[in-house]
Protein backbone atom coordinates (compact mmCIF):
# COMPACT_ATOMS: atom_id res chain seq x y z
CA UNK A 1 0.58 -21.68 14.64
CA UNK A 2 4.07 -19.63 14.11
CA UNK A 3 4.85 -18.12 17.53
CA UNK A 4 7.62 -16.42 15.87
CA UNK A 5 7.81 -14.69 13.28
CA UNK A 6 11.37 -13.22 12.15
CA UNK A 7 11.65 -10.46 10.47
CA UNK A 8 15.46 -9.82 8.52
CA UNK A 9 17.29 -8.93 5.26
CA UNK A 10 18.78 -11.14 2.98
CA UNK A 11 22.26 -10.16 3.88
CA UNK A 12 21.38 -11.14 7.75
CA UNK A 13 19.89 -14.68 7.06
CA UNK A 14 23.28 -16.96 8.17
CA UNK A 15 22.44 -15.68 11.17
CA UNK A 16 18.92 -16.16 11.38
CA UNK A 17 19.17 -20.09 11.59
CA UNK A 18 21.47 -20.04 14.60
CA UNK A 19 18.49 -17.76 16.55
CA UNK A 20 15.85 -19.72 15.13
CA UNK A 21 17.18 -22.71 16.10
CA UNK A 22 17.94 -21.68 19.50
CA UNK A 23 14.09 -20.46 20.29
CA UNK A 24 13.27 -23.90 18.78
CA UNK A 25 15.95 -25.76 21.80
CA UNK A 26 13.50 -24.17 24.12
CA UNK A 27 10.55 -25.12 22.72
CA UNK A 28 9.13 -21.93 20.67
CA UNK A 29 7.78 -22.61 16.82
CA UNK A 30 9.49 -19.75 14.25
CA UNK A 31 8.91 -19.08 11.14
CA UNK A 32 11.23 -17.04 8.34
CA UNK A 33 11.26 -16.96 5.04
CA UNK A 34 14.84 -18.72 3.99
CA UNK A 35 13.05 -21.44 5.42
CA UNK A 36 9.77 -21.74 5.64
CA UNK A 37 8.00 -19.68 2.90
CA UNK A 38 7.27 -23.06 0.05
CA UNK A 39 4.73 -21.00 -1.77
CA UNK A 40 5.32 -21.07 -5.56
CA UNK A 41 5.47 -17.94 -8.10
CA UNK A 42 3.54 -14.15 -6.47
CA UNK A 43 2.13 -16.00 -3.84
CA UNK A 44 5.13 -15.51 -1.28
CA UNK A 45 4.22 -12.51 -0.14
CA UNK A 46 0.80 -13.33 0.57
CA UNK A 47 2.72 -16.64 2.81
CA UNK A 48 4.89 -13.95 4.41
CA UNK A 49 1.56 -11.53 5.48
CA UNK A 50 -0.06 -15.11 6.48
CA UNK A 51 2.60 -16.07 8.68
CA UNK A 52 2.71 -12.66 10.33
CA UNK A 53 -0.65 -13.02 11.22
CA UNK A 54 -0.39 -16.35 12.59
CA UNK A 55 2.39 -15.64 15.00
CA UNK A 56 2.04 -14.04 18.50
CA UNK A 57 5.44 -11.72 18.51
CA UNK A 58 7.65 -11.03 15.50
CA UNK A 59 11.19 -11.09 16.43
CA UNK A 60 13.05 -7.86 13.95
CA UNK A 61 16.55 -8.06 13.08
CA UNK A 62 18.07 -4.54 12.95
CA UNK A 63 21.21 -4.31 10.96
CA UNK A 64 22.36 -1.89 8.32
CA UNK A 65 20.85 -4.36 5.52
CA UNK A 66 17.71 -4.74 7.32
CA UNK A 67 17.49 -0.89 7.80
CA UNK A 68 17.62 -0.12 4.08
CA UNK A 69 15.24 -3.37 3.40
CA UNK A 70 11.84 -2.08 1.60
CA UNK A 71 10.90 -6.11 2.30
CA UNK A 72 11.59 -5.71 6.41
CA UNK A 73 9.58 -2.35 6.02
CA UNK A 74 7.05 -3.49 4.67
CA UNK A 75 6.80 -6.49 7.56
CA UNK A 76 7.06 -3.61 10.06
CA UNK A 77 4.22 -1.99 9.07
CA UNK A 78 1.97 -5.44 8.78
CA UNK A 79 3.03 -6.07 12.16
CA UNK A 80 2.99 -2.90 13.82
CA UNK A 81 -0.67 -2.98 12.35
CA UNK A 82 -1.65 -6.07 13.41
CA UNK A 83 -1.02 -5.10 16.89
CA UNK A 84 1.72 -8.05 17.48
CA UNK A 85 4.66 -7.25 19.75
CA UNK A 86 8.40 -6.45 17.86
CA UNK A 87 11.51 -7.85 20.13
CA UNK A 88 14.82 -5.85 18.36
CA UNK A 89 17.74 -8.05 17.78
CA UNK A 90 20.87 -5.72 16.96
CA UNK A 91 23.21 -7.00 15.01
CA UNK A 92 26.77 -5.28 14.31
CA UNK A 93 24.56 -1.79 14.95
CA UNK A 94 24.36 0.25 18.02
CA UNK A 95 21.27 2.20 19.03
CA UNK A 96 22.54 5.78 18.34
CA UNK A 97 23.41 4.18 14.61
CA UNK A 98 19.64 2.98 14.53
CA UNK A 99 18.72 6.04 16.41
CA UNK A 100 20.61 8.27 13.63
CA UNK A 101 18.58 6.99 10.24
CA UNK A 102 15.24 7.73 9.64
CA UNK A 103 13.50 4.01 9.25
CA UNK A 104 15.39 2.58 12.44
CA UNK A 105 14.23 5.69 14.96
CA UNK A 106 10.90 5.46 13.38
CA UNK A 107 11.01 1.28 14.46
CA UNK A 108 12.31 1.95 17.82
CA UNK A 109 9.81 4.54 18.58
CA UNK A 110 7.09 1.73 17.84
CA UNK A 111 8.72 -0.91 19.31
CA UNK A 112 8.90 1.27 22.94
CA UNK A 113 10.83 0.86 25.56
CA UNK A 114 11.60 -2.72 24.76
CA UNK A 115 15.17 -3.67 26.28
CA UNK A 116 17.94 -4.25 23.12
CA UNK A 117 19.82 -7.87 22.84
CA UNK A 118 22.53 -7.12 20.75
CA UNK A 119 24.19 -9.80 19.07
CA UNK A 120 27.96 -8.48 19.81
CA UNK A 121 26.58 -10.55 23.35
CA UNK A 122 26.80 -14.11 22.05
CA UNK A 123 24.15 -16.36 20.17
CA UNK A 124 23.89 -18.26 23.75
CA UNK A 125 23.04 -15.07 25.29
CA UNK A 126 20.60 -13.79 22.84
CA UNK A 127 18.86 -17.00 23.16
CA UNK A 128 18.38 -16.95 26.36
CA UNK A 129 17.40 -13.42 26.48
CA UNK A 130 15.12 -14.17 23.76
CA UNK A 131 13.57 -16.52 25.49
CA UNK A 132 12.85 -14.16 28.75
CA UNK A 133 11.51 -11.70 26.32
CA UNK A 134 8.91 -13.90 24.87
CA UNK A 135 8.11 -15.30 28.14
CA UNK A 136 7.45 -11.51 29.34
CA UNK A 137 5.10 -11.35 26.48
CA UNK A 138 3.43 -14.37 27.78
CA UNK A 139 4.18 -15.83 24.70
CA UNK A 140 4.29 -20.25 26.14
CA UNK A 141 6.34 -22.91 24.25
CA UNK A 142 4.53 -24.93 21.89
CA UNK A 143 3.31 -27.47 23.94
CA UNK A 144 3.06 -25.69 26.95
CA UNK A 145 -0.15 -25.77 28.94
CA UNK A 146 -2.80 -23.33 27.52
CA UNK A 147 -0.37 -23.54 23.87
CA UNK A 148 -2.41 -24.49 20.81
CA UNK A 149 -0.34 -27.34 18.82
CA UNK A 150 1.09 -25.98 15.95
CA UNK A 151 -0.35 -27.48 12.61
CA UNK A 152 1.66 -29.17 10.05
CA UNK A 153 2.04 -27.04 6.88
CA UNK A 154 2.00 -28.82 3.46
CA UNK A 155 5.09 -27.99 1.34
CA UNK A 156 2.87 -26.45 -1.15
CA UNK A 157 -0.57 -25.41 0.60
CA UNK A 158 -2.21 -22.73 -0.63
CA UNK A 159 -2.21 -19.65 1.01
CA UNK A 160 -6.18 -19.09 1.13
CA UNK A 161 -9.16 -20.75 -0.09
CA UNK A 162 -10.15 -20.75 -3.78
CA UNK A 163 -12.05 -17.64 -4.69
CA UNK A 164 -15.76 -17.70 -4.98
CA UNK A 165 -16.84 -16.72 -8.04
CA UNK A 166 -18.82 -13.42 -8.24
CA UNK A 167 -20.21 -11.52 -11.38
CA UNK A 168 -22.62 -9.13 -9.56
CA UNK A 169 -21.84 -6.05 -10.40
CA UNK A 170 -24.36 -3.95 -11.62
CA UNK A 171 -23.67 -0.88 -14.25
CA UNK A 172 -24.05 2.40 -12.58
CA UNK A 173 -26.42 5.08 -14.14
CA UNK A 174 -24.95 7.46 -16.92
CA UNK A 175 -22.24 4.24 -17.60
CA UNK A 176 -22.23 1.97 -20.67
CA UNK A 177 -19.46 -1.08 -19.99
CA UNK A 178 -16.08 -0.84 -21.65
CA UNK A 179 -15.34 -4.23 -20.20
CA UNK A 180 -17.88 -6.35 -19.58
CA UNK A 181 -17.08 -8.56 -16.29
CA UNK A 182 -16.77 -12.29 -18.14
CA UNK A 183 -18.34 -15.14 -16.76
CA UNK A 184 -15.66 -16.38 -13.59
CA UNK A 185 -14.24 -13.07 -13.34
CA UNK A 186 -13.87 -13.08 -9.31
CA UNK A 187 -14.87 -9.16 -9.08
CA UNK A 188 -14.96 -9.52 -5.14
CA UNK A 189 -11.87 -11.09 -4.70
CA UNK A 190 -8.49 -8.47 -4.21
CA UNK A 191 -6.06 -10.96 -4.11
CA UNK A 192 -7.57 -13.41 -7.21
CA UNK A 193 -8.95 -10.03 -8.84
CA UNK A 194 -5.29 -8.29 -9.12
CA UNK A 195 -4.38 -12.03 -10.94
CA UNK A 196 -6.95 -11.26 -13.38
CA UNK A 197 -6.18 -7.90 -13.97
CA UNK A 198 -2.53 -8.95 -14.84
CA UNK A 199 -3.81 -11.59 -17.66
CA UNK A 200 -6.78 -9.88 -18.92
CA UNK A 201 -7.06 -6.39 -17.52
CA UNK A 202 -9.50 -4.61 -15.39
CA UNK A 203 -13.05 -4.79 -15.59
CA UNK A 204 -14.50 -1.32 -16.18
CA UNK A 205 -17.23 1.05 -17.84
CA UNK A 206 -17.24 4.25 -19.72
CA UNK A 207 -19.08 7.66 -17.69
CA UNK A 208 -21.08 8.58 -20.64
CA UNK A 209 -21.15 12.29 -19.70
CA UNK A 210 -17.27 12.99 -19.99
CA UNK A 211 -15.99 9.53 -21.62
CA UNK A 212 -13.50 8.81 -18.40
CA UNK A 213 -13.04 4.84 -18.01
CA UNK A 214 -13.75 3.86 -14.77
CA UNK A 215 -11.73 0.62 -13.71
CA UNK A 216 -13.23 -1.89 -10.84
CA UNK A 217 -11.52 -2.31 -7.64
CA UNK A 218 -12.80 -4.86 -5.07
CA UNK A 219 -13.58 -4.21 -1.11
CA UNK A 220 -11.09 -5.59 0.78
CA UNK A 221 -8.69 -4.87 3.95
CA UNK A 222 -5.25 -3.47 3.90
CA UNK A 223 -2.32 -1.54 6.05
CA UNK A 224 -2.63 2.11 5.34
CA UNK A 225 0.19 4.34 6.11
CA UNK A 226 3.96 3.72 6.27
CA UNK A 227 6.62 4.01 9.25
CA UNK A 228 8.99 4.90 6.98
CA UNK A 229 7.04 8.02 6.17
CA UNK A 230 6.60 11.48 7.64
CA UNK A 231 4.73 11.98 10.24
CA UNK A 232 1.09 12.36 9.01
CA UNK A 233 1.43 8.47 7.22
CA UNK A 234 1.47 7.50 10.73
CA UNK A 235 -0.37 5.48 12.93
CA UNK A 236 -0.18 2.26 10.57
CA UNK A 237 -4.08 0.99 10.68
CA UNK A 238 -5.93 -1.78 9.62
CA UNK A 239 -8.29 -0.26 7.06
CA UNK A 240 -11.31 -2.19 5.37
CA UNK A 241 -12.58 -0.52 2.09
CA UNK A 242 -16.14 -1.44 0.31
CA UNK A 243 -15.61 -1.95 -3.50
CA UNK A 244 -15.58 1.48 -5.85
CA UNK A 245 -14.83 2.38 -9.25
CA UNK A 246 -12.02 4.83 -9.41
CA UNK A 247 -10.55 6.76 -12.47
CA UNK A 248 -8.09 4.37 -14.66
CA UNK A 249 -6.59 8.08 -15.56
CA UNK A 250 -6.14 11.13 -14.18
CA UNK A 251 -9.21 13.51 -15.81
CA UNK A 252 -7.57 15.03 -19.39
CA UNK A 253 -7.52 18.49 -20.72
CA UNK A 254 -10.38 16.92 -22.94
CA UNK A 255 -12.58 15.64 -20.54
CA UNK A 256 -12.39 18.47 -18.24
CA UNK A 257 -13.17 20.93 -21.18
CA UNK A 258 -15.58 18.46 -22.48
CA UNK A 259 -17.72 18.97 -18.94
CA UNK A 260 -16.56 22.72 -18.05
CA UNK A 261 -16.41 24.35 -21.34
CA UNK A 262 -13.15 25.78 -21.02
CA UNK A 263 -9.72 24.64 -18.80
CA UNK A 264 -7.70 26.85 -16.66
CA UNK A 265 -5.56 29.38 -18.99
CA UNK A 266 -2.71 28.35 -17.58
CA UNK A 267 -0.14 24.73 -18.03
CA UNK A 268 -2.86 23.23 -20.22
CA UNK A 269 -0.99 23.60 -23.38
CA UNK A 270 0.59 20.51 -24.20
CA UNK A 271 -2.18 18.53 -25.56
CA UNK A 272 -5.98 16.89 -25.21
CA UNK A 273 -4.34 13.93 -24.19
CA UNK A 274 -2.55 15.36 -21.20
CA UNK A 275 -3.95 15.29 -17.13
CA UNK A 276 -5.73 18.58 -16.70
CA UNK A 277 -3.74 20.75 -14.22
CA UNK A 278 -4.04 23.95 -12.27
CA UNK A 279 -7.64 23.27 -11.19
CA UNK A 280 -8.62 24.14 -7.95
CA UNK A 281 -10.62 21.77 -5.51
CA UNK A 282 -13.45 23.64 -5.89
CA UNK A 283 -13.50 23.29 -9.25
CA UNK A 284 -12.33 19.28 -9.38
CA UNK A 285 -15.40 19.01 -7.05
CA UNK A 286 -18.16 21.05 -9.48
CA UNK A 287 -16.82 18.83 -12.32
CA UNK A 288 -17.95 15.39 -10.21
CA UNK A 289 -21.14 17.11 -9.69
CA UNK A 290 -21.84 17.67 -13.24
CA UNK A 291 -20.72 14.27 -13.96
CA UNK A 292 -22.23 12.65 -11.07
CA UNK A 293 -18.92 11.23 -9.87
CA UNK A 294 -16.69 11.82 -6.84
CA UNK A 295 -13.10 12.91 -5.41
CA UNK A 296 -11.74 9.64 -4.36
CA UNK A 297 -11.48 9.68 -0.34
CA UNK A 298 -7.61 9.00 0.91
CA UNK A 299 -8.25 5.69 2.33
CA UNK A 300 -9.23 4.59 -1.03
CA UNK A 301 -6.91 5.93 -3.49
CA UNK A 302 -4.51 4.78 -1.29
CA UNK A 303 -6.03 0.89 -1.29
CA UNK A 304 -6.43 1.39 -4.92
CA UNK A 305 -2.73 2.23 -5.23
CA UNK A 306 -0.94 -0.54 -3.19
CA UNK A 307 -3.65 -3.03 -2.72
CA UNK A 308 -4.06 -5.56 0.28
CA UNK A 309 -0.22 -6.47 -0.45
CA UNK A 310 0.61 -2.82 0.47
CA UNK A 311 2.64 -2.01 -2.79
CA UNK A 312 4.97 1.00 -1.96
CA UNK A 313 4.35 2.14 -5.18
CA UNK A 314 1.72 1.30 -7.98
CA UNK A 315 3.52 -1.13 -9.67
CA UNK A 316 5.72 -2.68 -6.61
CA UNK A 317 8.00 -2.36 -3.77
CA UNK A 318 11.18 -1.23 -6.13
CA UNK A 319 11.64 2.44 -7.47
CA UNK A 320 11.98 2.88 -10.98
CA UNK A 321 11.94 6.38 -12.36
CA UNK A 322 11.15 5.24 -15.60
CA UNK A 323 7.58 4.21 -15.01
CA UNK A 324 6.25 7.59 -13.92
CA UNK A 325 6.43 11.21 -14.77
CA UNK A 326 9.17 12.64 -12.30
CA UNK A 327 12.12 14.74 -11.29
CA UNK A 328 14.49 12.16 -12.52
CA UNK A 329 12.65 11.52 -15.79
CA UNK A 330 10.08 13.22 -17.86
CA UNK A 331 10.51 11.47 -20.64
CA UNK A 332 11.08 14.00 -22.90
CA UNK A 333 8.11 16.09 -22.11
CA UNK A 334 8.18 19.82 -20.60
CA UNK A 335 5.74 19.47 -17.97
CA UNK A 336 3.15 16.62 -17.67
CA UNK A 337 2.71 13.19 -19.83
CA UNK A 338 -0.11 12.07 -21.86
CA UNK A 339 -2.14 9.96 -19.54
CA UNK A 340 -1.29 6.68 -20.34
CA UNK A 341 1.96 6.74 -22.24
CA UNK A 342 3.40 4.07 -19.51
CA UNK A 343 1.27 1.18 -18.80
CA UNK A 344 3.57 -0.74 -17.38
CA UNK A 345 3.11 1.43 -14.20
CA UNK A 346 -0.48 -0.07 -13.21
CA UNK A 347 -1.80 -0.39 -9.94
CA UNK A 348 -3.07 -4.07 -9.21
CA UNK A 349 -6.43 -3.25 -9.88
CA UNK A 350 -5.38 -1.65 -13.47
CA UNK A 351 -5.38 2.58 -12.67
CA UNK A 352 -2.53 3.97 -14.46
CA UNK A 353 -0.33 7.13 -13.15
CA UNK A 354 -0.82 6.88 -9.57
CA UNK A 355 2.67 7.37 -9.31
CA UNK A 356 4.06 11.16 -11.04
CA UNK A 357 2.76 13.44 -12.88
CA UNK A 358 0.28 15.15 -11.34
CA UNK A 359 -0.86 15.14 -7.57
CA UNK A 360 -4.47 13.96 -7.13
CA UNK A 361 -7.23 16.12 -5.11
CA UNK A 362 -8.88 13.92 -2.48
CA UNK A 363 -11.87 14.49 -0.71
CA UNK A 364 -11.10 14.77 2.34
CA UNK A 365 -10.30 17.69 4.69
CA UNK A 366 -6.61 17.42 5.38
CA UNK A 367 -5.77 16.42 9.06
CA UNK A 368 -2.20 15.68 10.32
CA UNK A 369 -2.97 13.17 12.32
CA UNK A 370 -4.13 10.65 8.92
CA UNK A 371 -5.73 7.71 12.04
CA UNK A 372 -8.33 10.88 12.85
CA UNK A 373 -11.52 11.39 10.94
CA UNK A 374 -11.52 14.24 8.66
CA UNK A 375 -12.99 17.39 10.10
CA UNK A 376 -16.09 18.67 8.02
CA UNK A 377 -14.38 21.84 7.13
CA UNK A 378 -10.75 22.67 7.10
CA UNK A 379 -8.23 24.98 5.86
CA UNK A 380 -6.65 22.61 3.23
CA UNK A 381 -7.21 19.23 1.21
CA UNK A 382 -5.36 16.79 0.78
CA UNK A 383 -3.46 15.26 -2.44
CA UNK A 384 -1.81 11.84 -3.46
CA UNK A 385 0.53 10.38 -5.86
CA UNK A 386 3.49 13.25 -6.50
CA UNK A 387 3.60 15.16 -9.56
CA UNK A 388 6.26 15.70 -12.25
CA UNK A 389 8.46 17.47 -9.92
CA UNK A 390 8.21 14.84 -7.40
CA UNK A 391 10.80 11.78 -6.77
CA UNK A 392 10.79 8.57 -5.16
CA UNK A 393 9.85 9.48 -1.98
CA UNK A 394 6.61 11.66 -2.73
CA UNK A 395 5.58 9.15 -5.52
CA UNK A 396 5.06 6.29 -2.78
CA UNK A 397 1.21 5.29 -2.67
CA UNK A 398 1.38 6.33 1.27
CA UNK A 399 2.59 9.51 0.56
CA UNK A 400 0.26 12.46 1.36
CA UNK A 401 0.55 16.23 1.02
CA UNK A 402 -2.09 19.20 1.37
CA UNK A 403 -2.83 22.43 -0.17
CA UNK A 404 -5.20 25.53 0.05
CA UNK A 405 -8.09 24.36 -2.03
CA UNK A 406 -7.61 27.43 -4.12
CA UNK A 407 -4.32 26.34 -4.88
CA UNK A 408 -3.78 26.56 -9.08
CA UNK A 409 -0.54 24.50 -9.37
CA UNK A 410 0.60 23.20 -12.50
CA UNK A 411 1.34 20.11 -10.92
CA UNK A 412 -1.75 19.32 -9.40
CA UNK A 413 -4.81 17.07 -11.11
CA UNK A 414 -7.17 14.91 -10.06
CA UNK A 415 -9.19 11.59 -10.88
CA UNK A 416 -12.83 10.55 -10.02
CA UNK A 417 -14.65 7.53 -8.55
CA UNK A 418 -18.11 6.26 -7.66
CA UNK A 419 -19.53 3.81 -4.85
CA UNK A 420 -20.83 0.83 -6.08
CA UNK A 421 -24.29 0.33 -7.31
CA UNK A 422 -25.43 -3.06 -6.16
CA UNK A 423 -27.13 -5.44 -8.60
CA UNK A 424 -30.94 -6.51 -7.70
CA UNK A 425 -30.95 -10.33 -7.09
């Protein structure tokens, strides 16, 4: 096992040797990724999210690269969630620097009190102090009494066991398939799932009622919420979700008037084709009644956003205005853009335009604190996924905002899901 994970950017990793190499001198295991991360093709990140796991305290680099890393972020948050104690290393930074951006006070206030080693110190020094912070974690050497041994790691292991093969899923009432799940298709594995998805595309089926595709997205576990967000995307949590079908599209002006007879007057103009918009929740919510579907609840939109990797956005940890309907680019469109017109913005478990256009009604009852359960009645509900006057930050899968659910905004939608049905054996 990894006692020690470290946690760094790029720009820092010269100096990541020297500490590893000292915590090794006194007999602590490390593990960072310059080194130790031997896992061909996507896999790495899944290595990186293993080795977190494995270790007992992750050691965090703070630097000005490491404080504008999405990669370090992201390792925050998986760690922070895990519930495994952060010692801060700063390097050429001083606190009230850290203390002055947004992602370095939101680290320090989740790392605590802990006491800062600053590199400006010495190597030697941070060693040692290193050391005396682990031990006051009662983190032992490898090889101390009470230490498991830590295993040897083939250069090319695989990162978890080969997925058993599932093709159980039965078709929901009201549903014909659109695609079929094929024979091997590993519909209850995330992680081998999302690999499909990227070859062959997502399994789904057809709501008969309104003709909205439904894509499949597997139960799994995943980190939802962000330090890097505002407040309500915090606590970071360990959240496990049961498998769902969600919407592969936000609902169109032709579904909705399909179902309702008619579409709000207003900012429905543009085309059939388009994400319905300036419907109230109300109104979202009589639609999934008459189609015997369902608002998607936060925690899942979110998981079917950024997956068990924790994606910052649908498609990946790197902004890029020109897969969504934004601020920065609309793509030659007034308002909104037909759903679908960029499939290269896909979620891992295929849903397109999670990311822009319009925000997306949830079910729930919005409540500020996002770790508390949703109070059965509340003053507003609570959206995802930005809208077309939205940018980077507001587009992130984590992202959450909340409105009156009479609110009639032109840049406000919604998509449906439905629990699974489970096949008969």
């Amino acid at each position: 096992m990894s006692q020690v994970f470290v946690s760094y950017a790029e720009e820092d990793g010269h100096l990541v040797g020297e500490l590893a190499g000292g915590l090794e001198t006194h007999g602590y295991g490390t593990w960072y990724y310059q080194r130790d991360c031997r896992v061909p093709g996507q896999r790495w990140w899944r290595r990186v999210l293993q080795a977190i796991e494995e270790s007992e305290v992750v050691l965090l680099l703070i630097s000005r690269a490491s404080l504008q890393s999405a990669q370090v972020d992201r390792e925050v948050d998986w760690a922070i969630a895990a519930g495994k104690p952060l010692i801060p290393v700063l390097h050429n930074i001083t606190r009230p620097e850290v203390m002055s951006g947004s992602p370095g006070r939101e680290w320090l206030a989740a790392i605590g009190t802990a006491v800062d080693i600053s590199t400006s110190e010495g190597i030697e020094s941070v060693r040692q102090k290193l050391a005396a912070g682990l031990a006051a974690n009662d983190i032992k050497p490898a090889g101390a009494p009470g230490a498991a041994p830590r295993p040897v790691e083939a250069a090319a292991a695989p990162v978890e066991a080969p997925p058993e093969i599932h093709t159980g899923l039965a078709l929901p009432s009201g549903c014909s398939w659109y695609e079929e799940p094929a024979e091997g298709c590993p519909v209850d594995d995330p992680l081998a799932y999302a690999q499909w998805v990227s070859k062959r595309g997502p399994v789904s089926i057809i709501n008969e009622q309104s003709g909205i595709e439904l894509a499949w997205v597997p139960g799994g576990t995943f980190m939802m919420g962000s330090v890097r967000g505002r407040d309500d995307e915090r606590p970071v949590r360990r959240v496990t979700i049961e498998g769902f079908w969600i919407g592969r599209l936000p609902v169109t002006v032709r579904q909705y008037q399909l179902v309702m007879g008619s579409v709000p007057p207003r900012f429905n103009d543009q085309g059939p084709q388009h994400p319905v918009a300036a419907v109230t929740w109300d109104e979202a919510k009589e639609f999934c009644k008459r189609t015997h579907l369902a608002l998607p609840p936060e925690q899942y939109w979110e998981y079917a956003g950024r997956g068990r990797e924790g994606h910052v956005y649908p498609w990946g940890n790197a902004w890029d205005a020109g897969l969504c309907q934004c601020k920065e680019n609309l793509h030659g469109q007034e308002r909104t853009l037909p759903c679908g017109t960029l499939p290269r913005n896909a979620s891992w478990c295929g849903a397109l335009d999670m990311a822009g256009n319009v925000w997306e009604w949830c079910q729930d009852a919005y409540q500020a604190d996002s770790s508390a359960p949703p109070p059965a009645a509340a003053a507003r509900r609570s959206l995802r996924g930005g809208g077309w006057g939205s940018g980077d930050f507001e587009c992130r899968c984590s992202c959450r905002l909340a409105a009156a659910p009479a609110n009639r905004s032109p840049m406000i939608g919604f998509r449906v899901a439905r629990p699974r049905t489970r096949k008969e054996v």
